[in-house]
Protein backbone atom coordinates (compact mmCIF):
# COMPACT_ATOMS: atom_id res chain seq x y z
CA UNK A 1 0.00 0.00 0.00
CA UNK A 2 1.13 3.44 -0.94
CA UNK A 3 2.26 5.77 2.09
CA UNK A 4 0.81 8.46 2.57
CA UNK A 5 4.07 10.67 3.45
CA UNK A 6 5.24 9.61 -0.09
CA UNK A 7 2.81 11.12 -2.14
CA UNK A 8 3.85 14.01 -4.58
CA UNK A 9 1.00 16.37 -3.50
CA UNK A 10 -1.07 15.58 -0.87
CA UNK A 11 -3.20 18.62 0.07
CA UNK A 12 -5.55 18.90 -2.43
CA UNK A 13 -8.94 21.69 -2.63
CA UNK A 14 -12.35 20.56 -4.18
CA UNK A 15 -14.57 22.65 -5.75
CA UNK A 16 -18.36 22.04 -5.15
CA UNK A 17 -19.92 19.69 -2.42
CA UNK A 18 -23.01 18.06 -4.09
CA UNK A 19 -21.96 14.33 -5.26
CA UNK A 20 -18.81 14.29 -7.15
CA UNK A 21 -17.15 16.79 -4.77
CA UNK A 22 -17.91 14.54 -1.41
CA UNK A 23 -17.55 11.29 -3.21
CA UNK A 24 -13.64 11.92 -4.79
CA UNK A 25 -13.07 13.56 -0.85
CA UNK A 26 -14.24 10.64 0.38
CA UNK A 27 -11.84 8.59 -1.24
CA UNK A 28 -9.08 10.72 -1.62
CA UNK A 29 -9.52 10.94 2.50
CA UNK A 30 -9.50 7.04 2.57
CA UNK A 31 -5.79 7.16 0.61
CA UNK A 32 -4.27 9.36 2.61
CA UNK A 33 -4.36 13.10 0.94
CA UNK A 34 -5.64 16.15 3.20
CA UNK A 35 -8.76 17.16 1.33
CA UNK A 36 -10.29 20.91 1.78
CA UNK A 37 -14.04 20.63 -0.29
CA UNK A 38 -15.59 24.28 -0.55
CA UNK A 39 -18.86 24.78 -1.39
CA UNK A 40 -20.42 28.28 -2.19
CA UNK A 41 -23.73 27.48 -0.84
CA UNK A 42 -24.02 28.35 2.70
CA UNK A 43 -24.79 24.80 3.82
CA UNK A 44 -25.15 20.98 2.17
CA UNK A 45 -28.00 21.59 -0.16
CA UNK A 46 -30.30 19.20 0.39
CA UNK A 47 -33.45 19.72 -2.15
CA UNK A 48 -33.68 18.43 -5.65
CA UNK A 49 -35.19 15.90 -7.82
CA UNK A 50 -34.80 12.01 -7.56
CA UNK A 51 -31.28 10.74 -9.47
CA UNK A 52 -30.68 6.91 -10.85
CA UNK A 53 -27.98 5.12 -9.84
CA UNK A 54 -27.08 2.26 -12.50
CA UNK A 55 -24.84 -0.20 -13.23
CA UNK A 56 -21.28 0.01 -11.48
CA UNK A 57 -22.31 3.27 -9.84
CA UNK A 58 -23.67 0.94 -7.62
CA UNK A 59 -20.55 -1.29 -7.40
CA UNK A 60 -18.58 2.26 -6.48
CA UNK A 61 -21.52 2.69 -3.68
CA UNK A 62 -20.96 -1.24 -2.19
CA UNK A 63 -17.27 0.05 -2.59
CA UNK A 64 -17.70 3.14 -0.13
CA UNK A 65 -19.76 0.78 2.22
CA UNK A 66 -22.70 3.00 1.65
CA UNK A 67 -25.48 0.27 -0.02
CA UNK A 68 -27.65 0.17 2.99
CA UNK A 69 -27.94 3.80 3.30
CA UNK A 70 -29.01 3.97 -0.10
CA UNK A 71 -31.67 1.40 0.55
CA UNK A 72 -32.58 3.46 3.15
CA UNK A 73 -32.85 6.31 1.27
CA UNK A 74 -34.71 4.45 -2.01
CA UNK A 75 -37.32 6.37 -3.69
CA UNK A 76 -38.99 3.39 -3.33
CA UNK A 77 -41.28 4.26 -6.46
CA UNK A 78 -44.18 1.85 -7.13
CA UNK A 79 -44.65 3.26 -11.05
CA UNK A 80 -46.42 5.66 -12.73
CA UNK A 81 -48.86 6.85 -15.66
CA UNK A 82 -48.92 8.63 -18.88
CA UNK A 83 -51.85 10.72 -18.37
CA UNK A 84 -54.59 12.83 -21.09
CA UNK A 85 -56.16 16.30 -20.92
CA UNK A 86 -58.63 14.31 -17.92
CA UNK A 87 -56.18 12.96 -16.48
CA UNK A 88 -57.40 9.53 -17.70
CA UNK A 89 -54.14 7.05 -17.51
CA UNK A 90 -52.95 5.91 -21.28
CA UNK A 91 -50.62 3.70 -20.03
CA UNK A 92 -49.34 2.49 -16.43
CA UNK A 93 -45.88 0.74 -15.72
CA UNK A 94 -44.38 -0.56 -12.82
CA UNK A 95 -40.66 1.56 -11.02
CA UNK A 96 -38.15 0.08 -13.08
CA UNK A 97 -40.50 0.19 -16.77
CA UNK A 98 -41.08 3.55 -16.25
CA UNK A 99 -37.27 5.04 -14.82
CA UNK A 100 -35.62 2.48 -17.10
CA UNK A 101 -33.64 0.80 -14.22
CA UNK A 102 -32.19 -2.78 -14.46
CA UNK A 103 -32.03 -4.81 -11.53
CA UNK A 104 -29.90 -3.62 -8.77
CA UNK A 105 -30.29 -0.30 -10.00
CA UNK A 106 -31.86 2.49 -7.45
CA UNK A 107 -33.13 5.72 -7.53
CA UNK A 108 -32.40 8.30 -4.86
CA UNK A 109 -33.60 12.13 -4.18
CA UNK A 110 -30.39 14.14 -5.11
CA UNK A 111 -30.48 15.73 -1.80
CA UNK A 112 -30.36 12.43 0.24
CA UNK A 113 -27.56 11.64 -1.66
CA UNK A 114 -25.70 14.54 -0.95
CA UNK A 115 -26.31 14.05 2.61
CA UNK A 116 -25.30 10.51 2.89
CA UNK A 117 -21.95 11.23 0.86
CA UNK A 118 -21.11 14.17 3.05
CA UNK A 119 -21.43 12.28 6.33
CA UNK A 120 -19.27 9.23 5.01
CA UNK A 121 -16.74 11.67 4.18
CA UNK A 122 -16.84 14.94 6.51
CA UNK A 123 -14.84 13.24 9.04
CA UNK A 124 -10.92 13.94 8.05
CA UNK A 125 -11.74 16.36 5.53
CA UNK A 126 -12.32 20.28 5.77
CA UNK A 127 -15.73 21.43 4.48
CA UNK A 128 -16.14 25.45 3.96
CA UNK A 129 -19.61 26.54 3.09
CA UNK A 130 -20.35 29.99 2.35
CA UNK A 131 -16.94 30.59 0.18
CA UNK A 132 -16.04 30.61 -3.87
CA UNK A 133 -13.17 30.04 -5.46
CA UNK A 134 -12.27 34.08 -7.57
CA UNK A 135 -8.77 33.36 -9.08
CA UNK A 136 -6.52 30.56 -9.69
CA UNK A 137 -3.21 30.90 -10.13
CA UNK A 138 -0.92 27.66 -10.46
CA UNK A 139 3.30 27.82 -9.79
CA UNK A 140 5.94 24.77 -10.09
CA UNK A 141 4.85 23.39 -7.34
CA UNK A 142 1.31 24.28 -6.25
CA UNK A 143 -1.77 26.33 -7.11
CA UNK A 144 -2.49 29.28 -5.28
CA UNK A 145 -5.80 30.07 -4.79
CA UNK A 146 -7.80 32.85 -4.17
CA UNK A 147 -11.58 32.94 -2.77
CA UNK A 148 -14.48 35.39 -2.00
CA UNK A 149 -14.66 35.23 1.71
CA UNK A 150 -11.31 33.95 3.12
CA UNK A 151 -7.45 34.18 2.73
CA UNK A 152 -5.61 32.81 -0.27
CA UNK A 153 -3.85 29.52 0.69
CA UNK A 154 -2.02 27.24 -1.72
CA UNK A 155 -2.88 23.53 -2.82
CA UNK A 156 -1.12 20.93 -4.81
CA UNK A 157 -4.17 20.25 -6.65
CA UNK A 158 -7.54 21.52 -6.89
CA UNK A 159 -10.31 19.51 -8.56
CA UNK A 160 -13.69 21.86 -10.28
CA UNK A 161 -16.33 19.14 -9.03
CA UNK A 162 -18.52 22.00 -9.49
CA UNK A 163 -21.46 21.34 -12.15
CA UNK A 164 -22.24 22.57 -15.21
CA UNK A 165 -21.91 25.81 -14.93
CA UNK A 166 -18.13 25.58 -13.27
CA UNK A 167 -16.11 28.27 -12.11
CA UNK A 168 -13.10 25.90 -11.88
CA UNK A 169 -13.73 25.23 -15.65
CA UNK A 170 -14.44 29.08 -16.80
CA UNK A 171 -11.09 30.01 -14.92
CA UNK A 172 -8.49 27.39 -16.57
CA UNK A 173 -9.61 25.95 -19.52
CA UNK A 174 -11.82 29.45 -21.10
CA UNK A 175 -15.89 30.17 -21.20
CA UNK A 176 -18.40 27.74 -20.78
CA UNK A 177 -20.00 28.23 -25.10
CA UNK A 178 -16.59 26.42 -25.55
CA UNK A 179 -18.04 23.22 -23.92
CA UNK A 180 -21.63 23.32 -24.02
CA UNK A 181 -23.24 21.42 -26.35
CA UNK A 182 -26.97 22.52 -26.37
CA UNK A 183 -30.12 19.65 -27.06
CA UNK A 184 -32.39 22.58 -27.85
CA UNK A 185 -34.68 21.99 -24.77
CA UNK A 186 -34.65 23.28 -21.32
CA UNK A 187 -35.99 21.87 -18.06
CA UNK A 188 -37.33 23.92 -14.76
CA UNK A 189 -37.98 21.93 -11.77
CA UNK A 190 -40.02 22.87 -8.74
CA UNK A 191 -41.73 21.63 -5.51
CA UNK A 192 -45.52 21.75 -5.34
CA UNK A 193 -47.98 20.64 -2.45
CA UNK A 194 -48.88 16.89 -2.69
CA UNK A 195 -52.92 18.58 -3.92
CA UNK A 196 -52.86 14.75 -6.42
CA UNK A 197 -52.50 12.97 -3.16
CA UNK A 198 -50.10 10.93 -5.13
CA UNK A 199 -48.24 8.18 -3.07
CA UNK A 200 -44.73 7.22 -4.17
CA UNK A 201 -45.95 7.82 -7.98
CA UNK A 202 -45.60 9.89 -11.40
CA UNK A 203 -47.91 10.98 -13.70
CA UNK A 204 -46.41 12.41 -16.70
CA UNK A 205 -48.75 14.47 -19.71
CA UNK A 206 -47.22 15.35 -23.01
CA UNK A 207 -48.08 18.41 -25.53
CA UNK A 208 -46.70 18.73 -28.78
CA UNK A 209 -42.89 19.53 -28.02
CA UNK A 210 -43.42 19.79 -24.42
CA UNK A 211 -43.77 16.85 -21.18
CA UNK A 212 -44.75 17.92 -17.62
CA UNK A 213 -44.21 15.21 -15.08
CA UNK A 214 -45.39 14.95 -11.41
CA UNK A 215 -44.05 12.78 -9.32
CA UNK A 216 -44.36 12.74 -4.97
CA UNK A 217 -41.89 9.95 -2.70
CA UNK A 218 -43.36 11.73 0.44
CA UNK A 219 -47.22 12.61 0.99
CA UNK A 220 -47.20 16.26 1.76
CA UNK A 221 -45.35 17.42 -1.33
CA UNK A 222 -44.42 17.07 -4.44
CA UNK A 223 -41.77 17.40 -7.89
CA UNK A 224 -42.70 18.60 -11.25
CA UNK A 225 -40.78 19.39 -13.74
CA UNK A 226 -41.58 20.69 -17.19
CA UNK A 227 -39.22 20.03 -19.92
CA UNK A 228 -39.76 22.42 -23.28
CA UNK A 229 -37.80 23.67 -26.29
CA UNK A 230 -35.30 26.77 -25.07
CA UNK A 231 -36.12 29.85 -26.81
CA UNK A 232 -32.80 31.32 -28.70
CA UNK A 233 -32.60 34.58 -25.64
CA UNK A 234 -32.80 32.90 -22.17
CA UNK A 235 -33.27 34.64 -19.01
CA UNK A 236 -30.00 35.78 -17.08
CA UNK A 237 -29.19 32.64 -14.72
CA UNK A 238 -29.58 34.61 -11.69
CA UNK A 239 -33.14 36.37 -12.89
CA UNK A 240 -35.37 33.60 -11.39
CA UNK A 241 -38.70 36.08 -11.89
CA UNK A 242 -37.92 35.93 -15.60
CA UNK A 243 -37.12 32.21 -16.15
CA UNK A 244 -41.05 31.92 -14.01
CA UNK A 245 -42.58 34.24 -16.32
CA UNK A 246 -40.94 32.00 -19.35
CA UNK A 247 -42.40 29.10 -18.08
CA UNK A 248 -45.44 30.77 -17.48
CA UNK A 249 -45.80 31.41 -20.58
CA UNK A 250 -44.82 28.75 -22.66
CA UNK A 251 -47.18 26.20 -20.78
CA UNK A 252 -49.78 28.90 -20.46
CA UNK A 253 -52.20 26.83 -23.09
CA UNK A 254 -52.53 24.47 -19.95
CA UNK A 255 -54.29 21.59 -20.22
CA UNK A 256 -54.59 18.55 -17.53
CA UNK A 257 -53.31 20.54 -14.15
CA UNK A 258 -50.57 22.57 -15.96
CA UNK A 259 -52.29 25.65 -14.34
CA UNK A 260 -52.21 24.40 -10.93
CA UNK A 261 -48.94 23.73 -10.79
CA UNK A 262 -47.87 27.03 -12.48
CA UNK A 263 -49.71 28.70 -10.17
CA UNK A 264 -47.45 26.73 -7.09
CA UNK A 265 -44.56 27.84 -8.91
CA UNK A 266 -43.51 31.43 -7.66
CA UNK A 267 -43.52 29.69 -3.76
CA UNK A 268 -41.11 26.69 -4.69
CA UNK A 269 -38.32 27.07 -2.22
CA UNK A 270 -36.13 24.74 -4.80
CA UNK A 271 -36.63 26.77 -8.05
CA UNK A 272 -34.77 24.93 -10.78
CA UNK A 273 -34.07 26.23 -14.00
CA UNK A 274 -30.91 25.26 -17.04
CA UNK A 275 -30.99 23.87 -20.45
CA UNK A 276 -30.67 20.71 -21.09
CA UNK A 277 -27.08 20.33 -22.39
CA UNK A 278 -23.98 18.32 -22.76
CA UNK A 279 -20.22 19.40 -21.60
CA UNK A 280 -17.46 18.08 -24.39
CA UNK A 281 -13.96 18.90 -23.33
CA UNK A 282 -11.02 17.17 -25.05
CA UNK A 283 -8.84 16.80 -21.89
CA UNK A 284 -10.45 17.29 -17.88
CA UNK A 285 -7.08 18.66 -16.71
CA UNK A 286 -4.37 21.07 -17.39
CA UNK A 287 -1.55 21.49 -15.03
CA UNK A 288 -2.58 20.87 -12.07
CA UNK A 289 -6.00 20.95 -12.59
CA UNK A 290 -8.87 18.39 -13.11
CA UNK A 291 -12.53 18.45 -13.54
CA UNK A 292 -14.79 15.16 -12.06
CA UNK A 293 -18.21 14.74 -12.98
CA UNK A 294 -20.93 17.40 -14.98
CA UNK A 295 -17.94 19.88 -14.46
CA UNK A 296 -15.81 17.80 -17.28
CA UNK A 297 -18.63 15.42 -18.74
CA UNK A 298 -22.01 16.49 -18.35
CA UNK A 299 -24.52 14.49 -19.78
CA UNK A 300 -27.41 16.42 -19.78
CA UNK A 301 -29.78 16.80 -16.84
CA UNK A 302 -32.61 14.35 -18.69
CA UNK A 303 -30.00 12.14 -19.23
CA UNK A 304 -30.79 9.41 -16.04
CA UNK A 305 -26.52 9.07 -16.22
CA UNK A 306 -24.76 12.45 -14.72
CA UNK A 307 -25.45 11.07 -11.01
CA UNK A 308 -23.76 8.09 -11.64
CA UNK A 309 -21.10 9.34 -14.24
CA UNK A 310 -20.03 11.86 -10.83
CA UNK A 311 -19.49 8.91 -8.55
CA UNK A 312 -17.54 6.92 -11.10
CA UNK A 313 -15.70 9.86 -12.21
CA UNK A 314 -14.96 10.42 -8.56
CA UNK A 315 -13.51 6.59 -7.83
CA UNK A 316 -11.70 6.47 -10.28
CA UNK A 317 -9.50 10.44 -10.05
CA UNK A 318 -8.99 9.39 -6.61
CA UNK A 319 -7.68 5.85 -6.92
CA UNK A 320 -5.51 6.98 -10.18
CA UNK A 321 -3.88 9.61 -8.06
CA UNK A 322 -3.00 6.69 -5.24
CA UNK A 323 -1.79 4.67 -7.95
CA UNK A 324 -0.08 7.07 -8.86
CA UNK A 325 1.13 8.48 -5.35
CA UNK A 326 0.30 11.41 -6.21
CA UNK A 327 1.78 12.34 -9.05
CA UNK A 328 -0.74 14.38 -10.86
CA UNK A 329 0.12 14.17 -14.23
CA UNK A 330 0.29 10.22 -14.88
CA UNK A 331 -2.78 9.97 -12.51
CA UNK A 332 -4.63 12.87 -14.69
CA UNK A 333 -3.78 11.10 -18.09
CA UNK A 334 -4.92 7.43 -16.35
CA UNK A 335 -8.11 9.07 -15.38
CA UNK A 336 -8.65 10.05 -18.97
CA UNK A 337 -7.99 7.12 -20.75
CA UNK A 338 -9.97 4.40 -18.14
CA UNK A 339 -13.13 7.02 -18.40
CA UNK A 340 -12.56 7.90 -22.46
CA UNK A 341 -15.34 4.91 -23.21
CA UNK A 342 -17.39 5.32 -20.45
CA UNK A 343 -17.75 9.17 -20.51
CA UNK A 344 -18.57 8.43 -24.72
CA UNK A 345 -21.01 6.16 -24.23
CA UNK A 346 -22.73 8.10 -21.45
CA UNK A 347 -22.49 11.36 -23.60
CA UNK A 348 -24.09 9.64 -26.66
CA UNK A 349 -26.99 8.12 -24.69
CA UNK A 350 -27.85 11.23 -23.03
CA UNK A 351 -28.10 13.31 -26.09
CA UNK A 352 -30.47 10.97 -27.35
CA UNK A 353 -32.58 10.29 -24.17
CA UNK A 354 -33.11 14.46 -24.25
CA UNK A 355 -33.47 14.47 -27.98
CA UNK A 356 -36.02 11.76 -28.16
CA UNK A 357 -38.29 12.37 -24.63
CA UNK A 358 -39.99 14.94 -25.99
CA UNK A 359 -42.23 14.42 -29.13
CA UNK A 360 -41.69 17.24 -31.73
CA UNK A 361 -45.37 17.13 -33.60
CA UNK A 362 -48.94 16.19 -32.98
CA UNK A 363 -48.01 13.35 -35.24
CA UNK A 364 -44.66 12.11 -33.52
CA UNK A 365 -47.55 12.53 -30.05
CA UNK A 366 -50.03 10.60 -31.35
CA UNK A 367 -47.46 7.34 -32.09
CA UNK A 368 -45.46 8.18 -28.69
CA UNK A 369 -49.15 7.72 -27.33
CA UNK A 370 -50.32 5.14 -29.66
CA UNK A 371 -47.21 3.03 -28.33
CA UNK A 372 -48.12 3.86 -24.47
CA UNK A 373 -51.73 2.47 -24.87
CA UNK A 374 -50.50 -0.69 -26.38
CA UNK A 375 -48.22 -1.40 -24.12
CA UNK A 376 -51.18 -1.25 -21.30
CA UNK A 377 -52.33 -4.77 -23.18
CA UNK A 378 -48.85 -6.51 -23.56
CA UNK A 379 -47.62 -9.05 -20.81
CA UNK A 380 -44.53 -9.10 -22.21
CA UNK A 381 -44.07 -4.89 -22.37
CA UNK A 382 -40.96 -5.26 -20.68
CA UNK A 383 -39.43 -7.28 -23.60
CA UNK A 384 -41.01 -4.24 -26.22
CA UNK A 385 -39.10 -2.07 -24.09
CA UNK A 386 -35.70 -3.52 -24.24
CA UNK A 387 -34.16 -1.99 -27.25
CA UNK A 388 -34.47 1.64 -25.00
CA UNK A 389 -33.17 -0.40 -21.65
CA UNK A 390 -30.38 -2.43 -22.98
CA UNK A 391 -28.40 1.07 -24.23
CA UNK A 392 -28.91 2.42 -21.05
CA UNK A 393 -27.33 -0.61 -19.53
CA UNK A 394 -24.73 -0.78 -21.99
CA UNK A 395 -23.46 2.81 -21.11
CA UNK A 396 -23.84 2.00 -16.95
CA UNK A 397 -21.37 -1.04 -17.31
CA UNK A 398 -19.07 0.97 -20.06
CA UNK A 399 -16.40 0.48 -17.13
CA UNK A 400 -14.62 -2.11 -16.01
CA UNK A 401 -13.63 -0.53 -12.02
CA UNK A 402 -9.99 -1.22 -10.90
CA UNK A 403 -8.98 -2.39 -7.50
CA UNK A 404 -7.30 0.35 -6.20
């Protein structure tokens, strides 16, 4: 086993604390680095939408000793419905039909997820909420770093585990329209009261180039989440009355309980709002620099992967830099060329998951919704539904993990 005192660099910073950030400090913690993880948000966030976990995501989770506090924490979703203008279900199928899960797959609420990762890893490692990373500037032998509310101090490393939108990413390798790879759609996400009385169970209704899905795994409230093309000027990120009043307005032809849940929308105390796109870079680290999870390889929020991309993105930065006792720039070209397949795989499936949810036409509708009501009369509709699982499989076991 490598020791820790020989290690290259061993004080490494971590940008972002959601699932990639906690996960690669978990693990760097376990091989013997001194890990600092700050976060900008005041404290864990703990909201959000529910997240798959597939294929050897799960293996990394068994790995961390975590797999019975993800039980715990299990949706535990007994299916759902494609629903009409009455609300009359079109077609009903059972948790792992409807999310497209295999067995031994889960599904989690984003938030409990974060939770669960921080407390596995918070012990040995320095969390600092409230703070932002402002400048980076990187020497021979470290990166000094400069933040919003504190001192500089200087790393050996620092890793942008920080989303989509990174700042880690914007500072060292240039703007984000140099990466983003846009589906055309955009997604808002929000938290409604429970009025459908719905019990561990979705209920999704489709327009011509537009879904809205509802979905509650707890009895007094509620998700729903409205996915629709992205006009060509958004709203500024930060302008949350404006991105309302888009959303307002593009579902203001209603229909079902569109209006309802518009009208819950200005008191959601999660307000989500992005496109849905994809992050390409050529290379996840310069220097000594990396990026781990939708900070280097985002998939695309309606892509069912990013959760799981983050924690195998995560494992496997951490255990190349063991491997390589620390010695960032073999461990930073291992890490790119065991996750080259996975991260392509992942990246083509989620462009076409976001692509393809959303039916362009009435006449793309009507078959979507033709094919629903059949499948309410087939026995064997999980077998017509294998040619969508089995690439979603393929692309959650596009890894083979190493023993680190």
């Amino acid at each position: 086993m490598t020791n820790a005192q020989q290690f290259a660099n061993k004080t490494i910073l971590i940008s972002g604390a959601s699932v990639a950030g906690p996960a690669l400090a978990f693990w760097l913690r376990e091989y013997g680095f001194t890990v600092t993880v700050v976060e900008q948000a005041p404290t864990l966030r703990e909201g959000g939408y529910k997240v798959d976990l597939r294929g050897v995501a799960m293996e990394v989770i068994e790995r961390m000793g975590l797999s019975e506090e993800i039980r715990k924490a299990s949706t535990d979703m007994r299916g759902g419905s494609w629903v009409d203008e009455d609300g009359k279900a079109l077609a009903t199928l059972g948790p792992d039909l409807i999310g497209m899960r295999s067995p031994g797959d889960d599904e989690v609420l984003r938030g409990d997820l974060a939770r669960i990762l921080f407390d596995a890893s918070k012990n040995g490692v320095e969390y600092r909420f409230g703070d932002s990373i402002t400048e980076l500037v990187e020497h021979a032998d470290g990166v000094e770093v400069h933040f919003r509310n504190s001192a500089p101090r200087v790393f050996d490393l620092v890793i942008g585990a920080d989303g989509m939108h990174s700042t880690v990413r914007r500072s060292v390798f240039g703007p984000e329209e140099q990466f983003a790879k846009h589906t055309g759609m955009a997604a808002c996400v929000i938290s409604v009261p429970n009025y459908l009385d719905l019990d561990h169970w979705e209920l999704l209704h489709a327009k011509p180039g537009k879904v809205v899905q509802v979905y509650s795994t707890q009895r007094s409230t509620a998700k729903a989440q409205f996915i629709f093309p992205a006009p060509e000027q958004l709203p500024d990120r930060r302008d949350i009355a404006a991105q309302q009043r888009l959303v307002a307005e593009t579902f203001a032809d209603g229909g079902w309980e569109v209006a309802n849940l518009l009208q819950a929308m200005p008191n959601s105390p999660d307000f989500y709002f992005d496109t849905v796109s994809q992050i390409h870079l050529e290379r996840w680290s310069a220097g000594r620099v990396a990026l781990v999870g939708d900070a280097a390889y985002c998939p695309s929020p309606l892509s069912g992967q990013g959760t799981s991309m983050a924690l195998v993105g995560a494992y496997v930065l951490a255990g190349e830099l063991r491997a390589a006792a620390g010695d960032h720039r073999v461990a930073f070209d291992a890490y790119q060329d065991r996750m080259a397949e996975f991260v392509s795989e992942n990246l083509t499936l989620g462009w076409n998951n976001a692509t393809q949810m959303v039916a362009a036409d009435a006449k793309a509708l009507r078959l979507q919704m033709t094919m629903m009501r059949m499948l309410r009369w087939m026995p064997w509709k999980g077998l017509a539904l294998r040619p969508i699982i089995k690439p979603i499989e393929k692309a959650a076991n596009a890894i083979r993990l190493r023993t680190y």
